[in-house]
C-alpha atoms as a PDB file:
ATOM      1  CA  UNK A   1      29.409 -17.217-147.125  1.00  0.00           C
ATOM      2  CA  UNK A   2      31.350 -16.887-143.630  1.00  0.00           C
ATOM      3  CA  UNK A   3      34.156 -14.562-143.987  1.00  0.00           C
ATOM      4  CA  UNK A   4      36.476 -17.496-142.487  1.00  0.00           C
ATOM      5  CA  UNK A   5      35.287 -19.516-145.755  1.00  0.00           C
ATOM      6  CA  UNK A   6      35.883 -16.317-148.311  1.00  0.00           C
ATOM      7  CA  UNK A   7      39.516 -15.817-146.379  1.00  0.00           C
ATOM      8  CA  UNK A   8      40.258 -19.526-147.206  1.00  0.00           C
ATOM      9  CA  UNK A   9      39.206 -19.453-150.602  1.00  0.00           C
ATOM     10  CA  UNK A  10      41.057 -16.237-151.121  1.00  0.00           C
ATOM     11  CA  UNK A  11      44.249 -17.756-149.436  1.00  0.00           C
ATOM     12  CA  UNK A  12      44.239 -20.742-151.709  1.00  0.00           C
ATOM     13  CA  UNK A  13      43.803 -17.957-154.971  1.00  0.00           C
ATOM     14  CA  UNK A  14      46.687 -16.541-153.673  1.00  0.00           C
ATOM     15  CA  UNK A  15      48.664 -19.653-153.389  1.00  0.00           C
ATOM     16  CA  UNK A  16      48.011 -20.197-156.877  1.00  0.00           C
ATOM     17  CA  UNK A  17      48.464 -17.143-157.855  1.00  0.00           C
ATOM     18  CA  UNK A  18      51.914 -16.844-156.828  1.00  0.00           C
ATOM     19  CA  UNK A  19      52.185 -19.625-158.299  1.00  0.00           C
ATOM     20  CA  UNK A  20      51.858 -17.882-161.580  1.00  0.00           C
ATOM     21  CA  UNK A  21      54.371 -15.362-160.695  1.00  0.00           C
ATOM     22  CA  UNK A  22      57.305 -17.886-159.305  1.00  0.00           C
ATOM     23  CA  UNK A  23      56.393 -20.048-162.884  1.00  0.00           C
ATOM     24  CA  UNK A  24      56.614 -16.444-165.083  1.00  0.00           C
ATOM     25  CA  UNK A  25      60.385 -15.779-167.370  1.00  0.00           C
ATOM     26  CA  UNK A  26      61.952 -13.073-165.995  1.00  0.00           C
ATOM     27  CA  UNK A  27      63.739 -11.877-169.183  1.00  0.00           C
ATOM     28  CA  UNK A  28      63.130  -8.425-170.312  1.00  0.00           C
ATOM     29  CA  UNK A  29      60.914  -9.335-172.815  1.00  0.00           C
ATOM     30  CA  UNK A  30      58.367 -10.831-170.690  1.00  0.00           C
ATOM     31  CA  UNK A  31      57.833  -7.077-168.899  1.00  0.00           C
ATOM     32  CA  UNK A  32      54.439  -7.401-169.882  1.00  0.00           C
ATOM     33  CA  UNK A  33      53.408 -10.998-168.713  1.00  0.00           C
ATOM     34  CA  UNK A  34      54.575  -9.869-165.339  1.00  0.00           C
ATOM     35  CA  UNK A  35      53.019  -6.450-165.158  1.00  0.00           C
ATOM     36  CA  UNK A  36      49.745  -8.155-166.047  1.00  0.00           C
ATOM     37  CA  UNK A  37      50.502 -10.585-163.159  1.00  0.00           C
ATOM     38  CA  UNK A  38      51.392  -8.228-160.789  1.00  0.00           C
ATOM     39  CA  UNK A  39      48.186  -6.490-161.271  1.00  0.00           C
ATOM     40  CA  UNK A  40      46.148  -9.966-160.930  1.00  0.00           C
ATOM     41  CA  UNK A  41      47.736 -10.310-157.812  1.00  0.00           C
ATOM     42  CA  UNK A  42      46.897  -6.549-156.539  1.00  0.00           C
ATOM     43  CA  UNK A  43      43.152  -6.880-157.719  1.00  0.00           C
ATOM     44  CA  UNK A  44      43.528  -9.564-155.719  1.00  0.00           C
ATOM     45  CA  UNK A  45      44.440  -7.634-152.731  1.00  0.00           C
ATOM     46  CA  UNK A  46      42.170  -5.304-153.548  1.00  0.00           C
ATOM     47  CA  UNK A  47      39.210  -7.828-153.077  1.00  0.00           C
ATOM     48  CA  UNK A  48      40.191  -8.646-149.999  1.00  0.00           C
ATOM     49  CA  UNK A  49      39.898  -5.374-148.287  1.00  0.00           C
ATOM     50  CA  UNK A  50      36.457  -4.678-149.999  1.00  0.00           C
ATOM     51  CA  UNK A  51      35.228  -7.405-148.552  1.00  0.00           C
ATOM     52  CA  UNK A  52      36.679  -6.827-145.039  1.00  0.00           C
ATOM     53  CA  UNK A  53      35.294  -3.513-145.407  1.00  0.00           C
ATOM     54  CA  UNK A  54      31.887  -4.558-145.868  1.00  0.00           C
ATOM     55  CA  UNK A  55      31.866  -7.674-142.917  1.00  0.00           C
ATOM     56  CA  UNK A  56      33.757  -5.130-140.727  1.00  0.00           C
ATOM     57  CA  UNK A  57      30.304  -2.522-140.834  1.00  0.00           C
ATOM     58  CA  UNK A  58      28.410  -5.578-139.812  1.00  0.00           C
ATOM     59  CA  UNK A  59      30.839  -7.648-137.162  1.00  0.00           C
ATOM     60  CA  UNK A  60      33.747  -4.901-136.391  1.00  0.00           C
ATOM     61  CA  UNK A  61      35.104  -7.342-133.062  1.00  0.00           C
ATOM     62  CA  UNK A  62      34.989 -10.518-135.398  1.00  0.00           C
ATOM     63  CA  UNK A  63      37.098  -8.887-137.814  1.00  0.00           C
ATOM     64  CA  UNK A  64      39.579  -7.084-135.422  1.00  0.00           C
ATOM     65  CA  UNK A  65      39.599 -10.576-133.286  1.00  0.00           C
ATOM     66  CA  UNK A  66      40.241 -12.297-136.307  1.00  0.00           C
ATOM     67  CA  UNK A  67      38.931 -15.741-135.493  1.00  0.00           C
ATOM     68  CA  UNK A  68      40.016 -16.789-139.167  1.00  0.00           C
ATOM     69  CA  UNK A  69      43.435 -16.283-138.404  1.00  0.00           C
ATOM     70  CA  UNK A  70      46.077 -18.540-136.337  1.00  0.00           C
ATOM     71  CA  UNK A  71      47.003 -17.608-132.951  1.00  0.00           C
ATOM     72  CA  UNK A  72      50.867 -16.698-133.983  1.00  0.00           C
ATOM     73  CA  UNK A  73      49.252 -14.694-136.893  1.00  0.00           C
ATOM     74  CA  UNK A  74      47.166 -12.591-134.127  1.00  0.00           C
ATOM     75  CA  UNK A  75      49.972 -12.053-131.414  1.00  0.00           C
ATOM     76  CA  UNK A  76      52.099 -10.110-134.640  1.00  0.00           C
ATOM     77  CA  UNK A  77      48.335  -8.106-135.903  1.00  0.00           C
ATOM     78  CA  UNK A  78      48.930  -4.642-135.702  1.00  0.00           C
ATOM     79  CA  UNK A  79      45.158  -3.436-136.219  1.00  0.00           C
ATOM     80  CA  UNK A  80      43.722  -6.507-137.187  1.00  0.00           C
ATOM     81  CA  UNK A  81      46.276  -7.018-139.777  1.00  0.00           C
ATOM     82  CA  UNK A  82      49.977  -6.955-140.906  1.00  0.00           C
ATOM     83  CA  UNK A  83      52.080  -3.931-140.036  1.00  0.00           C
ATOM     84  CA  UNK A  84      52.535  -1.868-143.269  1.00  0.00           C
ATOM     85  CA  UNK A  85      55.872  -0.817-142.744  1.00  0.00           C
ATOM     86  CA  UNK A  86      56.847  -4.525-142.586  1.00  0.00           C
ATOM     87  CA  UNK A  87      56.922  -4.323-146.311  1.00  0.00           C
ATOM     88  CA  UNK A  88      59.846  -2.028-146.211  1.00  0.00           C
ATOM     89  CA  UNK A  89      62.014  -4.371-143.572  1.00  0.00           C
ATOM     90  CA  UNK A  90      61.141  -7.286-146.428  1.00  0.00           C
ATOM     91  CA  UNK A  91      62.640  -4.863-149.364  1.00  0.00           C
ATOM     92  CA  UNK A  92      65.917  -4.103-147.664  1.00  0.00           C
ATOM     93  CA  UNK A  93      65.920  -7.874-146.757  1.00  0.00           C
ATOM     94  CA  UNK A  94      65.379  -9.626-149.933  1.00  0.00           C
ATOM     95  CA  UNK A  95      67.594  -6.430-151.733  1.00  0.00           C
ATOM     96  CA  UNK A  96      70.343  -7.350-149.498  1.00  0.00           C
ATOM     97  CA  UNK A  97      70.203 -11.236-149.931  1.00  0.00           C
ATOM     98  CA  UNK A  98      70.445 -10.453-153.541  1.00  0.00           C
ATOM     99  CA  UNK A  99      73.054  -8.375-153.847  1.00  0.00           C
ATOM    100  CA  UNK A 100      75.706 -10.413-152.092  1.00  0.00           C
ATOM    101  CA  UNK A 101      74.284 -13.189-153.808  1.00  0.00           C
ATOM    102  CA  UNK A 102      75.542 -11.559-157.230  1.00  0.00           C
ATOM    103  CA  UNK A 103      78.519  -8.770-155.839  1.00  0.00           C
ATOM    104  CA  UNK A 104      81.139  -9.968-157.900  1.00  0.00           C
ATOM    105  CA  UNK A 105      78.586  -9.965-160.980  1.00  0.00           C
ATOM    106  CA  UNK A 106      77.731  -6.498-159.949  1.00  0.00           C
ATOM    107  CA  UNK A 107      82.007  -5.661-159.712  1.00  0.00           C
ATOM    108  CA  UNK A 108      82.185  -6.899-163.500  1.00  0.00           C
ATOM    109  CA  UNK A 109      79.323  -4.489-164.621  1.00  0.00           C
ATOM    110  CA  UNK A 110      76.941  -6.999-164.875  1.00  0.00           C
ATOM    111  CA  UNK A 111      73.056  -5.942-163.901  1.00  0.00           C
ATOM    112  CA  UNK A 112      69.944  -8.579-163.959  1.00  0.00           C
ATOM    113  CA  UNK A 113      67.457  -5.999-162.754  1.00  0.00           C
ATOM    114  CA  UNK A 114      66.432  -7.807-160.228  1.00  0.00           C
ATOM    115  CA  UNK A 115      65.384  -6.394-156.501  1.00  0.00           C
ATOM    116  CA  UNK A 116      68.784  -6.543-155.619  1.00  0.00           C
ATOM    117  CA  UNK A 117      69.556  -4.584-158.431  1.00  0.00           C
ATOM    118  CA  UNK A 118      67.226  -1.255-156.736  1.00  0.00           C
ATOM    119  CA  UNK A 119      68.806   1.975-158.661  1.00  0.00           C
ATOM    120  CA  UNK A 120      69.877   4.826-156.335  1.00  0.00           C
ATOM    121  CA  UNK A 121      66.479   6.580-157.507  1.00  0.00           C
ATOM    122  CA  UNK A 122      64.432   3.554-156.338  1.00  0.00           C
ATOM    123  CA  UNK A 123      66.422   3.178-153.042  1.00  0.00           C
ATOM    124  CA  UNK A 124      65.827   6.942-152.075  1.00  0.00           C
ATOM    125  CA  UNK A 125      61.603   6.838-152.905  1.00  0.00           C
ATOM    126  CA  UNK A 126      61.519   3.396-150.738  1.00  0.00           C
ATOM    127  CA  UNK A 127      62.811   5.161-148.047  1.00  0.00           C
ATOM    128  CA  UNK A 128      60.576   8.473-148.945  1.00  0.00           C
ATOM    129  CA  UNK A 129      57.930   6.011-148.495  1.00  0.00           C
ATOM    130  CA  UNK A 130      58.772   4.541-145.395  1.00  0.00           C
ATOM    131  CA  UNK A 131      59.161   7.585-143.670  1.00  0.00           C
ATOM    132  CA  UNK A 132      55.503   7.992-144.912  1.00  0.00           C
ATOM    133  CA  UNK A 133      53.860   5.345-143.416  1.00  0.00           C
ATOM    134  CA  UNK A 134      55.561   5.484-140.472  1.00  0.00           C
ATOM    135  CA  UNK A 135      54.037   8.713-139.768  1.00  0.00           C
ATOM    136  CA  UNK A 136      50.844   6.997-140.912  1.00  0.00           C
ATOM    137  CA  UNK A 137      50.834   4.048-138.893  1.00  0.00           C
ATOM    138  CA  UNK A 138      51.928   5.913-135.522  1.00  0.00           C
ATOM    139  CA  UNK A 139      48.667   8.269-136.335  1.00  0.00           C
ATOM    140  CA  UNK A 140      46.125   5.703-136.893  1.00  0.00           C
ATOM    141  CA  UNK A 141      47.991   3.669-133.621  1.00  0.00           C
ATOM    142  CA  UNK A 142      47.126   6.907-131.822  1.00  0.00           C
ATOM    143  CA  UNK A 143      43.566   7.091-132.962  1.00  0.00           C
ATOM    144  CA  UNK A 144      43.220   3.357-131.600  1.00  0.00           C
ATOM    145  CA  UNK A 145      44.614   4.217-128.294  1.00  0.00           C
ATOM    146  CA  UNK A 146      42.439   7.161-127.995  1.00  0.00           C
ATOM    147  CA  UNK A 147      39.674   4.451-128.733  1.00  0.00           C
ATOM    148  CA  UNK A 148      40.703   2.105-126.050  1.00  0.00           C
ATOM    149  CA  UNK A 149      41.270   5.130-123.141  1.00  0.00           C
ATOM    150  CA  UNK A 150      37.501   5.557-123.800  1.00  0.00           C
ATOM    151  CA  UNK A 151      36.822   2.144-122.777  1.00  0.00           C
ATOM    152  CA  UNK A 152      34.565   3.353-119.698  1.00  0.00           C
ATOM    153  CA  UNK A 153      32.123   4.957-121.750  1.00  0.00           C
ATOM    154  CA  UNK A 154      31.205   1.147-122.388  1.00  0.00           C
ATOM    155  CA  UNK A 155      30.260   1.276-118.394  1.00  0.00           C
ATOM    156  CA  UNK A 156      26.153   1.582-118.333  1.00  0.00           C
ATOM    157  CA  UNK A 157      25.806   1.420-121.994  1.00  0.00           C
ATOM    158  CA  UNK A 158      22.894  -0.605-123.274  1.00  0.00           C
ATOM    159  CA  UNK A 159      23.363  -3.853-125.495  1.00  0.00           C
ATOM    160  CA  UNK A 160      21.346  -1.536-127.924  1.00  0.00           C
ATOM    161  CA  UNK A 161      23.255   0.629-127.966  1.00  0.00           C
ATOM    162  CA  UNK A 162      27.510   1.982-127.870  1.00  0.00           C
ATOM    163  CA  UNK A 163      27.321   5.650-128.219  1.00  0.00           C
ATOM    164  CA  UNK A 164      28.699   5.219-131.805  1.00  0.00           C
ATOM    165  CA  UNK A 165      31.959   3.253-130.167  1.00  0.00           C
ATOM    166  CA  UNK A 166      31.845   1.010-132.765  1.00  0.00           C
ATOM    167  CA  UNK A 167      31.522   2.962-135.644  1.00  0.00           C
ATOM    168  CA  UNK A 168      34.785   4.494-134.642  1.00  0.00           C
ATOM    169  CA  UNK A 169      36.762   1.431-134.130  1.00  0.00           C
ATOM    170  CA  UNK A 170      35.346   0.199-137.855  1.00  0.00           C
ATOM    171  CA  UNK A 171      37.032   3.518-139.406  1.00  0.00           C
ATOM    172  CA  UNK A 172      40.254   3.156-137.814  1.00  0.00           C
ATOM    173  CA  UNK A 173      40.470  -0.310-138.997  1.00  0.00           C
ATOM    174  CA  UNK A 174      39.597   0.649-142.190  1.00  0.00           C
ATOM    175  CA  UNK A 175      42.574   3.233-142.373  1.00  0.00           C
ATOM    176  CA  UNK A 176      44.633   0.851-141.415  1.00  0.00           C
ATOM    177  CA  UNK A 177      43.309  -1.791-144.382  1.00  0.00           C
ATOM    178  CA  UNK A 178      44.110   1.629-146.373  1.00  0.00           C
ATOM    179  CA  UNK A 179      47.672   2.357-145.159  1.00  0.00           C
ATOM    180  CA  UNK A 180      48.153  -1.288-145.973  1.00  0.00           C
ATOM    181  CA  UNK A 181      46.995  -1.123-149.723  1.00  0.00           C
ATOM    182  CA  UNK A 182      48.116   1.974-150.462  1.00  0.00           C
ATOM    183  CA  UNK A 183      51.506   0.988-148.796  1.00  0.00           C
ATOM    184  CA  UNK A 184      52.133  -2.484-151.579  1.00  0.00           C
ATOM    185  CA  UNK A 185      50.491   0.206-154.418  1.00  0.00           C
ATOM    186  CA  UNK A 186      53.206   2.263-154.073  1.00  0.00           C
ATOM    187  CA  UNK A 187      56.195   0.094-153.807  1.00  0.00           C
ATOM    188  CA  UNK A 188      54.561  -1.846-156.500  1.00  0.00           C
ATOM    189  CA  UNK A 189      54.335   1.380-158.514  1.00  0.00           C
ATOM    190  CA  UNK A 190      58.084   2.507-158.239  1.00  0.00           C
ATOM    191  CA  UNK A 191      59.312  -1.104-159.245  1.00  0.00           C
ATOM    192  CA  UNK A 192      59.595  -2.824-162.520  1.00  0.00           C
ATOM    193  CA  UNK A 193      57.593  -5.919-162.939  1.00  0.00           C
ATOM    194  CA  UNK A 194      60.020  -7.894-162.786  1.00  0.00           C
ATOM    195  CA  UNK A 195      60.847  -6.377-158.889  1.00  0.00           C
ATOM    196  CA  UNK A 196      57.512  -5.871-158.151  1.00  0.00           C
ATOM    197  CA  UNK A 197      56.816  -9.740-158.864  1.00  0.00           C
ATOM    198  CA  UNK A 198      59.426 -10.554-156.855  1.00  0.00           C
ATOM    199  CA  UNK A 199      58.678  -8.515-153.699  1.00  0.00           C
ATOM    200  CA  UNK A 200      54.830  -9.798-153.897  1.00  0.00           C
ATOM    201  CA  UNK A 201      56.630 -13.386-154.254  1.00  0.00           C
ATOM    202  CA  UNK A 202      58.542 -12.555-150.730  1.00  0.00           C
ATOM    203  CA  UNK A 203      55.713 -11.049-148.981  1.00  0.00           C
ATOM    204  CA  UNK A 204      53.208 -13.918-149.659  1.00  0.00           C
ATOM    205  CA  UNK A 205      56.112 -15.960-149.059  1.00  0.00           C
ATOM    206  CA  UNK A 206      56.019 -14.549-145.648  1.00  0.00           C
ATOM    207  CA  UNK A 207      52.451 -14.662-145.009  1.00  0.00           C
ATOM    208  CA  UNK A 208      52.378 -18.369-146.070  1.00  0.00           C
ATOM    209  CA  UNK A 209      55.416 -19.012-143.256  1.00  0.00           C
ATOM    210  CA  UNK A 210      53.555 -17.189-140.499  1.00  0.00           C
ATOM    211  CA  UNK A 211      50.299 -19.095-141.665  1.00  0.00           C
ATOM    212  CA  UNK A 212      52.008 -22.819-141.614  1.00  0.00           C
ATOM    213  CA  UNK A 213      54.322 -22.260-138.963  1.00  0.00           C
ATOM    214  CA  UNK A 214      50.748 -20.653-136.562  1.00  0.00           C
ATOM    215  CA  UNK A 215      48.714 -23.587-137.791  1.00  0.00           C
ATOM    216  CA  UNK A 216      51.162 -25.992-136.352  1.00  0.00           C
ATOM    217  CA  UNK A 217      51.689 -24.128-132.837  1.00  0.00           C
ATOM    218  CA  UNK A 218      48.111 -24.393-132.790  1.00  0.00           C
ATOM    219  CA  UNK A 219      47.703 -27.968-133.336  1.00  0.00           C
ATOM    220  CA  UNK A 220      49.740 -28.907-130.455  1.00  0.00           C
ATOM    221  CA  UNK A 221      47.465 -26.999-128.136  1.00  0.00           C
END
């Protein structure tokens, strides 16, 4: 199987994966049935890198090309994927948008637990975090640069050979499919299920967007 065919099967798995989530109660009592959700949806993840990791030792330019992707999903890559810290812009998004949705709840001492409903605790380790992989990010982004300056090295190389080019440019990409896992671990880990369900719902919500609205940009070329 084509790694375009595995990401489209493992797109539509998602779709309908979240749509397990979005159909879940979100009472306290159902803490469980969400956790066990949750961690459906991060094996899922999970999956998904593996096998990236394994096309990526064979085809590292088709994977950091990304041919399976649209073309408005490409221009915002960062490393032949989504930037990890946009998970944190998402959380203070979707925490905000809640909130004011429910202030005058919140003024009568009424809490639903929701992400809008982040405990002082919570707020300080997402930003712990995202001070993290900022550092992160801007270390692998150097590593790729430091890649790229090398580009005449390619100049009288043999098609049989690249002077072990390549094998670099498959481990930064596959720090960068790290940052990004560990990254959604981690916020998932510091959330209840009940948030953590919520922020996977928003950021597949957000991939979905990017993928529609790409696919028809790319139709009308």
């Amino acid at each position: 199987m084509s790694f375009q065919r595995f990401y489209e099967t493992w797109f539509e798995q998602l779709h309908q994966l979240m749509n397990q989530l979005n159909r879940a109660p979100r009472q306290p009592t159902a803490e469980e049935e969400n956790h066990q959700l949750v961690q459906k949806v991060m094996s899922h993840y999970s999956e998904y890198y593996r096998v990236k990791s394994i096309v990526a030792k064979q085809d590292i330019l088709s994977v950091f090309t990304a041919p399976w992707a649209t073309t408005l999903e490409r221009s915002l890559h960062w490393i032949a994927g989504w930037r990890p810290t946009t998970a944190f812009h998402l959380i203070y998004t979707e925490a905000s948008i809640r909130f004011e949705s429910q202030i005058f709840d919140i003024l009568r001492g009424l809490r639903n637990g929701d992400l809008g409903d982040l405990s002082p605790a919570q707020f300080r380790r997402v930003s712990e975090l995202q001070c993290e992989t900022v550092r992160e990010e801007n270390a692998i982004t150097d590593e790729l640069s430091e890649w790229q300056d090398g580009a005449s090295d390619f100049v009288g190389m043999h098609s049989d050979g690249d002077g072990g080019k390549m094998e670099v440019l498959v481990r930064v990409v596959e720090k960068a499919d790290q940052l990004r896992l560990k990254t959604i671990d981690k916020l998932v880990e510091l959330f209840t299920p009940r948030q953590a369900a919520e922020f996977l719902i928003a950021a597949a919500h957000l991939q979905f967007g990017v993928r529609a609205l790409g696919a028809t940009y790319d139709r009308r070329l």
